[in-house]
N, C-alpha and C. Protein backbone atom coordinates (compact mmCIF):
# COMPACT_ATOMS: atom_id res chain seq x y z
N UNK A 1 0.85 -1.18 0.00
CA UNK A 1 0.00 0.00 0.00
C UNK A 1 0.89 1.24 0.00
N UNK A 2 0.40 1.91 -0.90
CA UNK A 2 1.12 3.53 -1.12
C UNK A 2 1.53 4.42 0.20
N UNK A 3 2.50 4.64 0.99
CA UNK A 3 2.11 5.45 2.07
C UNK A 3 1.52 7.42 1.43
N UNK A 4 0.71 7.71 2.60
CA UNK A 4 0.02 8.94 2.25
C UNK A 4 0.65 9.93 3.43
N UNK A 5 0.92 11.16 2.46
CA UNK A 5 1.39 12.26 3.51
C UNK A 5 0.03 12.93 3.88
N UNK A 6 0.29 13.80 5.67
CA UNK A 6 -1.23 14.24 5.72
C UNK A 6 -0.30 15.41 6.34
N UNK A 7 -1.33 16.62 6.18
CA UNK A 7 -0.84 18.04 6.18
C UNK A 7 -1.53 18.64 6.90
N UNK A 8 -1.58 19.46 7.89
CA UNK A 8 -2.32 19.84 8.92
C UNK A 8 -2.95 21.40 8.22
N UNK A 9 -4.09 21.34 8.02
CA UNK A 9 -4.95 22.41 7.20
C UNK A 9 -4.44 24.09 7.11
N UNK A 10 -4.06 23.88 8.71
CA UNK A 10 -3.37 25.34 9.23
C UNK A 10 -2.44 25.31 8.11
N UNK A 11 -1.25 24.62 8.02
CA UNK A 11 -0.27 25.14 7.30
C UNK A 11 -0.42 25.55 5.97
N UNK A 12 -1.60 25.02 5.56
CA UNK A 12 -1.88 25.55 3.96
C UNK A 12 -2.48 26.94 4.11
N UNK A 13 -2.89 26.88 4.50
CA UNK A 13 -3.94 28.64 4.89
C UNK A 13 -2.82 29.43 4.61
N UNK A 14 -3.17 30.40 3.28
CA UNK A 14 -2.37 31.73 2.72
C UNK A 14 -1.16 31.19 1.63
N UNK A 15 -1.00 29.93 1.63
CA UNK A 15 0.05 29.61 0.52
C UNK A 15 -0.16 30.08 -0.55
N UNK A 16 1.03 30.91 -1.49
CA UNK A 16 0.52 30.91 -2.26
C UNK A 16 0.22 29.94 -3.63
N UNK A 17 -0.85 30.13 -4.36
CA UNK A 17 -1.42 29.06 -5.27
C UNK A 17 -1.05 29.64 -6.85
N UNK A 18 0.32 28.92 -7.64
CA UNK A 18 0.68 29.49 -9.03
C UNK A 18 0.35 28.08 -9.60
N UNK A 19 0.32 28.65 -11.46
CA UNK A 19 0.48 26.81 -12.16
C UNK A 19 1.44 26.50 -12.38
N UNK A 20 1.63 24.99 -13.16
CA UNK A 20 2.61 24.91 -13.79
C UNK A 20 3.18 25.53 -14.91
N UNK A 21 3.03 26.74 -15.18
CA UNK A 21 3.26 27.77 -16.24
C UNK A 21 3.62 28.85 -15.13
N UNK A 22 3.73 28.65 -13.77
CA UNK A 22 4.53 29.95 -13.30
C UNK A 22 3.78 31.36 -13.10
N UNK A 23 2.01 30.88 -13.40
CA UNK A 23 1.75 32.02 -13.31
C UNK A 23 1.22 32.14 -11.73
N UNK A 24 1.04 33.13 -11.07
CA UNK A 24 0.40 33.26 -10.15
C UNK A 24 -1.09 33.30 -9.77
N UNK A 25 -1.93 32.52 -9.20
CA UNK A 25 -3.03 32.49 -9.03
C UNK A 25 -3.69 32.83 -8.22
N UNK A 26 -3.55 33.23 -7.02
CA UNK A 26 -4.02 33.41 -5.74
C UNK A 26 -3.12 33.18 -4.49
N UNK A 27 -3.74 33.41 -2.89
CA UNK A 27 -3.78 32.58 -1.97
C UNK A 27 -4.55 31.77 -1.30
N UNK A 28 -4.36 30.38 -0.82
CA UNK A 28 -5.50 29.67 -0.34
C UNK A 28 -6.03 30.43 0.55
N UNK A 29 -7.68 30.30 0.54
CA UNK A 29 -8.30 30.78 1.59
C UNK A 29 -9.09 29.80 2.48
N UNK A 30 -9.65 28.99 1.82
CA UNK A 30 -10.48 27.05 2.20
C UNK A 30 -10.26 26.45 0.88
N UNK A 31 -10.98 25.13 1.98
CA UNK A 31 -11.00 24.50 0.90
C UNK A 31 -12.81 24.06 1.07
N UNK A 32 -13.61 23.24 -0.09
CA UNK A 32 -14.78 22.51 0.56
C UNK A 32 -14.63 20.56 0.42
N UNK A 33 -15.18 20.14 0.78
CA UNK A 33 -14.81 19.02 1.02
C UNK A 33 -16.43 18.25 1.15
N UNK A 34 -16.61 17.01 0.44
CA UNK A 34 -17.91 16.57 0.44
C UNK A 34 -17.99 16.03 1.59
N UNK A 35 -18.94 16.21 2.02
CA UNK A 35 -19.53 15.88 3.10
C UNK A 35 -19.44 14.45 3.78
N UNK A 36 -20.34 13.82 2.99
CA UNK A 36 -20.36 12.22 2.45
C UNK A 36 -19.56 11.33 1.95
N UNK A 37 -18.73 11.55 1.67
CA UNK A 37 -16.68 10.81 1.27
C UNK A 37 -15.80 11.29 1.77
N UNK A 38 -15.66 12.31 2.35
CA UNK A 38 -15.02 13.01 3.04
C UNK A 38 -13.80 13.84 2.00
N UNK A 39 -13.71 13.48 0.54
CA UNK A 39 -13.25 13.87 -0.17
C UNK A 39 -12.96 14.87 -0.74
N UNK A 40 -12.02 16.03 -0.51
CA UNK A 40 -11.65 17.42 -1.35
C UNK A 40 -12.11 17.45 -2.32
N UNK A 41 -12.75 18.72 -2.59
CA UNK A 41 -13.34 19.17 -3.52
C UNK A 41 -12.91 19.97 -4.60
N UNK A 42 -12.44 21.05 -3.63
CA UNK A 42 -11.93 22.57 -4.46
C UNK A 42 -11.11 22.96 -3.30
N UNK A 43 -10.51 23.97 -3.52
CA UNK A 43 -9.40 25.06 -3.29
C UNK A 43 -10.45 26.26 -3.10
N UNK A 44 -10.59 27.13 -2.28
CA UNK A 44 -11.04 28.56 -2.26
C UNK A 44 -9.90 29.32 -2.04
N UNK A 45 -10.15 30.32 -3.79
CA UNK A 45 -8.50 31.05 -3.42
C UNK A 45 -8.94 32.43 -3.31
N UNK A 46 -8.36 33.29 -3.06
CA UNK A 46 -8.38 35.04 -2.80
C UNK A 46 -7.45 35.37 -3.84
N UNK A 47 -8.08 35.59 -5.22
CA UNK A 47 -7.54 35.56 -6.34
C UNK A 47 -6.59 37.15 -6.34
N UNK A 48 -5.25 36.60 -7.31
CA UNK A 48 -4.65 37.76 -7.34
C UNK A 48 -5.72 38.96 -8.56
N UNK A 49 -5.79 39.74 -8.68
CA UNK A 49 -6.18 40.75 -9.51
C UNK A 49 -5.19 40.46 -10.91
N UNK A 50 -3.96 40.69 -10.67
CA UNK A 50 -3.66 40.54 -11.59
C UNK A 50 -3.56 39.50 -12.86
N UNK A 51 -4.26 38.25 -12.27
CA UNK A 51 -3.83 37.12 -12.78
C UNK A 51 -5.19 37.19 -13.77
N UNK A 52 -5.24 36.32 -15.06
CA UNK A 52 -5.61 36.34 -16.39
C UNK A 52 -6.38 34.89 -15.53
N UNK A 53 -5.97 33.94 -15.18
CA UNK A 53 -6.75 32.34 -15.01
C UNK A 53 -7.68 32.57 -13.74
N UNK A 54 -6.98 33.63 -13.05
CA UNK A 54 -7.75 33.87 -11.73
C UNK A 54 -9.73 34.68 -12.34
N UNK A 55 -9.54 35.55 -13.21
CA UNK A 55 -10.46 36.19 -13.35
C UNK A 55 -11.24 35.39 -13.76
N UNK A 56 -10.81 34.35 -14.92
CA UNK A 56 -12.11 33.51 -15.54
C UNK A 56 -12.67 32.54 -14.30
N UNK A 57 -11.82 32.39 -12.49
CA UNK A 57 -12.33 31.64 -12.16
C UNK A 57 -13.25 32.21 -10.89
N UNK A 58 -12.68 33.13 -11.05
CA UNK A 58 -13.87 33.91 -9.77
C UNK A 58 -15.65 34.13 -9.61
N UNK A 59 -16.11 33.54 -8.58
CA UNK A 59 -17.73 33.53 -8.75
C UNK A 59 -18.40 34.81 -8.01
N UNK A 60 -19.71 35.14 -7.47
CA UNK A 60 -20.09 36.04 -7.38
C UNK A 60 -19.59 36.60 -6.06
N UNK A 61 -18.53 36.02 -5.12
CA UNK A 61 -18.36 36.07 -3.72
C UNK A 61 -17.10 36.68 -3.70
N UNK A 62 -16.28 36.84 -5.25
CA UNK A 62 -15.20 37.32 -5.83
C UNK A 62 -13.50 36.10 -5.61
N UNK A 63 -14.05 35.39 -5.16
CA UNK A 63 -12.90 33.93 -5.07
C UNK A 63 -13.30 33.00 -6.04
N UNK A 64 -12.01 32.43 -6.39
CA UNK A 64 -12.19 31.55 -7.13
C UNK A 64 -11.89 30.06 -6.62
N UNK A 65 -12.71 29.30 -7.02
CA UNK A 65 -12.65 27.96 -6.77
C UNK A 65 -12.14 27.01 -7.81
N UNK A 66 -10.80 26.72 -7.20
CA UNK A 66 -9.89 25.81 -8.18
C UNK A 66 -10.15 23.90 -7.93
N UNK A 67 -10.29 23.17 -8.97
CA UNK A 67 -11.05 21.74 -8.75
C UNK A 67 -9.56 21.00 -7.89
N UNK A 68 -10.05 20.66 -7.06
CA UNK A 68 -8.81 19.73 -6.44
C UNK A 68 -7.94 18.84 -7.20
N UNK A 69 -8.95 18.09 -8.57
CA UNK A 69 -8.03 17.14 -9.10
C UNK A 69 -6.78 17.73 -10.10
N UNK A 70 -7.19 19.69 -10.27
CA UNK A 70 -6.28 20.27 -10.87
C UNK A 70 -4.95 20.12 -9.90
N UNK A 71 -4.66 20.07 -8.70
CA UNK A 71 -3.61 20.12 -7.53
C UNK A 71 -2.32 19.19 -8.37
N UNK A 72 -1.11 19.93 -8.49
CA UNK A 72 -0.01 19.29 -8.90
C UNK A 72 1.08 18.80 -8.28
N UNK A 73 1.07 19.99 -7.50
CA UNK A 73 1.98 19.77 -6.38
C UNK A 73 1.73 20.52 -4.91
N UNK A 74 1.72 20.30 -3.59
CA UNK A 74 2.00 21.12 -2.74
C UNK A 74 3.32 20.70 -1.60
N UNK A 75 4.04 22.28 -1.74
CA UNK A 75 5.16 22.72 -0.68
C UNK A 75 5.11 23.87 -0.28
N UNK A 76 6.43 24.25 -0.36
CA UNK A 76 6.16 26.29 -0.31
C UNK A 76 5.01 26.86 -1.15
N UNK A 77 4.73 25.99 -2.46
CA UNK A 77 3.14 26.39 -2.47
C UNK A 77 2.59 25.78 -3.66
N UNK A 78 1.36 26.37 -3.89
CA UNK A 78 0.51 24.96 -4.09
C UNK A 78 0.97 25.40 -5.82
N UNK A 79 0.74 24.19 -6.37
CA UNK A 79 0.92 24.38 -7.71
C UNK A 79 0.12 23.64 -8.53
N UNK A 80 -0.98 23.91 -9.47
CA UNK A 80 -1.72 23.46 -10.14
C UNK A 80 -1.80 23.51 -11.82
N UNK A 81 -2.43 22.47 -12.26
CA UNK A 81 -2.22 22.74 -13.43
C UNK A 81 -3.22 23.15 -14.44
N UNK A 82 -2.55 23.55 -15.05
CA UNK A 82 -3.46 25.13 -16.01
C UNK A 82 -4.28 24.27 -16.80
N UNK A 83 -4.07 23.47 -17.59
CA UNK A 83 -4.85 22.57 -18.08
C UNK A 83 -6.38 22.23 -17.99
N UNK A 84 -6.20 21.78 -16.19
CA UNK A 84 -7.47 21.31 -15.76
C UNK A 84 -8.06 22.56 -15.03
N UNK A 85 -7.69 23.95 -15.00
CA UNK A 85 -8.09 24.57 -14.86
C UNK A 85 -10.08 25.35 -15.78
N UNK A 86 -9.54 25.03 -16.77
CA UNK A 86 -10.64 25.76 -17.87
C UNK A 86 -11.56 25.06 -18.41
């Protein structure tokens, strides 16, 4: 069986969130998580202004919600890919 790393929620709070293209996307703000599988959902980010992927993903609350299975990597910070973004 695969071993699994587990990350204590605190430490993600404010990372910042770029893709694999280097661009910058936000900082985490939550995440949501289904209820019923207990399974990650999305990313809630506090989108940068400046960012071009951030704008197409922002809803009426002004954050954008990035799909978890986009998640590429996380360390110093989260890195997703642009791809499964759109």
């Amino acid at each position: 069986m695969a071993s699994k790393k587990y990350v204590i929620a605190k430490q993600l709070g404010g990372k910042k969130v770029i893709t694999n293209k280097g661009e910058e996307v936000g900082r985490l703000s939550d995440v949501t998580i289904n209820e019923k599988s207990g399974d990650l959902e999305a990313m809630v980010i506090e989108a940068d202004e400046k960012s071009r992927i951030a704008k197409d993903l922002v809803g009426s609350d002004s954050m954008a919600r990035i799909p978890f299975k986009a998640v590429f990597s996380v360390s110093d910070v989260i890195v997703v890919d642009e791809t499964l973004l759109v």
